[in-house]
Structure formats: structure tokens, C-alpha cells
Protein backbone atom coordinates (compact mmCIF):
# COMPACT_ATOMS: atom_id res chain seq x y z
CA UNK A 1 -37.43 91.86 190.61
CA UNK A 2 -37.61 90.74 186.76
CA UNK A 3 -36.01 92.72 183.98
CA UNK A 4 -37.43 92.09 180.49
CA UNK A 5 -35.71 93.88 177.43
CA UNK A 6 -35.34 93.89 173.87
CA UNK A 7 -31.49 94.67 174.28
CA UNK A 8 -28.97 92.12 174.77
CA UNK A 9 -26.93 93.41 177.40
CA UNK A 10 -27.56 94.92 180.81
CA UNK A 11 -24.81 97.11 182.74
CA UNK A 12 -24.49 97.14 186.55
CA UNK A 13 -23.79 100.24 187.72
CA UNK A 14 -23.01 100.90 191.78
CA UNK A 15 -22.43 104.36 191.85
CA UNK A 16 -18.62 103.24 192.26
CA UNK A 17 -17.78 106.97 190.33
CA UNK A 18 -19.06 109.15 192.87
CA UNK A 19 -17.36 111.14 195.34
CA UNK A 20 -16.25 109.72 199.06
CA UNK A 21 -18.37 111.38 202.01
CA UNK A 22 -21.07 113.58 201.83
CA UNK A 23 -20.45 116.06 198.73
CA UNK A 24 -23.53 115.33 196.64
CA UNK A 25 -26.92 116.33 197.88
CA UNK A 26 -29.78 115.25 196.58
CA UNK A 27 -33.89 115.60 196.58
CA UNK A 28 -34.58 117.06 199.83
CA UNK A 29 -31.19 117.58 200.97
CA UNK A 30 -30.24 113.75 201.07
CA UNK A 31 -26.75 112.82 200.28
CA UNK A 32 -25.70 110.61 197.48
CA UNK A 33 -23.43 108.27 198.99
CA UNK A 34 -20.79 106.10 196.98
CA UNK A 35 -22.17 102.35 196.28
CA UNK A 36 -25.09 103.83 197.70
CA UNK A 37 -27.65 102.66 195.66
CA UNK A 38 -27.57 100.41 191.55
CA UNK A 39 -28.79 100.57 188.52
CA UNK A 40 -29.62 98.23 185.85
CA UNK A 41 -28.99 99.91 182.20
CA UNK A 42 -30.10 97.68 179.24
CA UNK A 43 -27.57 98.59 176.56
CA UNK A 44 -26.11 96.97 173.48
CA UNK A 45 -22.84 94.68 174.70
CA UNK A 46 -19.88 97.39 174.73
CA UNK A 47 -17.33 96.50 172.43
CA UNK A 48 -20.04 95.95 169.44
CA UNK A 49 -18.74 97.74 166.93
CA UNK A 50 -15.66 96.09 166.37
CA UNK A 51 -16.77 92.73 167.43
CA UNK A 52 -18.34 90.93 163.94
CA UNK A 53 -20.66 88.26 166.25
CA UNK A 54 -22.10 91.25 168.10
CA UNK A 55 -25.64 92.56 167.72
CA UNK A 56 -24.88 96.04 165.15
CA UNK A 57 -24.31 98.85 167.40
CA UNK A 58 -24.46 101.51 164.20
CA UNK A 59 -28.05 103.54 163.63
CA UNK A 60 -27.42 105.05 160.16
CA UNK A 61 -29.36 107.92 158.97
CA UNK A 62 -33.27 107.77 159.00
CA UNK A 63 -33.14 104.39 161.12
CA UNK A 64 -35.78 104.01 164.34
CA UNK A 65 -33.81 103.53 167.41
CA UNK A 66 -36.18 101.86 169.64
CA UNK A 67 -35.81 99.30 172.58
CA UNK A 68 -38.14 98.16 175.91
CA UNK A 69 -37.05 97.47 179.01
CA UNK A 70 -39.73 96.45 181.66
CA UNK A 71 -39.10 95.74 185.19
CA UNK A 72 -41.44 93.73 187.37
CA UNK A 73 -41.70 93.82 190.84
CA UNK A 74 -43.33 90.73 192.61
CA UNK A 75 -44.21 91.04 196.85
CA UNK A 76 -44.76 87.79 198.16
């Protein structure tokens, strides 16, 4: 897998927050499990706003807010 993004920052997230055991069901009746599955969330670096060497993290009033992310999956 290949991520390609406009953003400068990507967050890995393992589903750490969820509940222990079987308490969140899910299409179909499957259960979300804790560290059961990732994501990958492009994202500005946290901390921008009050770090000066940091992308600006502001969108002011009548700005465009826009980003890509692609991901590319390659079978071999």
C-alpha cells in the first residue's frame, strides 16, 4: 500500500479507544474489536498552531480548505 497526500502529516490510529470485548456491533452484526483494525488519517502535524515552523493550521473566513489523499494498492 502507497499513501500520497497533499498534507504533511499522517495519524495512526489502532482503534486503541474502543471498548474491551464484544460491546460494539457493527455491519451485519460483526463486532468491533479493540486494535482490531487501523487507519491512516492525513492531517496537518498536531501542535501547528502554536508551533511557528509548522505548516498554518488556521482557515480564516472565505478560505478553500482542500487536501488529497490517494491510496494505492499494488498485488504482486
Amino acid at each position: 500500500m502507497e499513501v500520497y497526500t497533499t498534507q504533511p502529516g499522517v495519524q495512526f490510529y489502532t482503534a486503541n479507544f474502543l471498548p474491551e470485548g464484544n460491546i460494539l456491533s457493527g455491519k451485519k452484526g460483526k463486532c468491533y474489536k479493540k486494535h482490531g483494525a487501523f487507519c491512516l488519517e492525513t492531517q496537518n502535524y498536531p501542535d501547528a498552531i502554536n508551533k511557528i515552523n509548522f505548516p498554518n493550521a488556521i482557515l480564516n473566513a472565505n478560505e478553500v480548505y482542500s487536501h488529497t489523499t490517494r491510496f494505492s494498492f499494488l498485488l504482486k
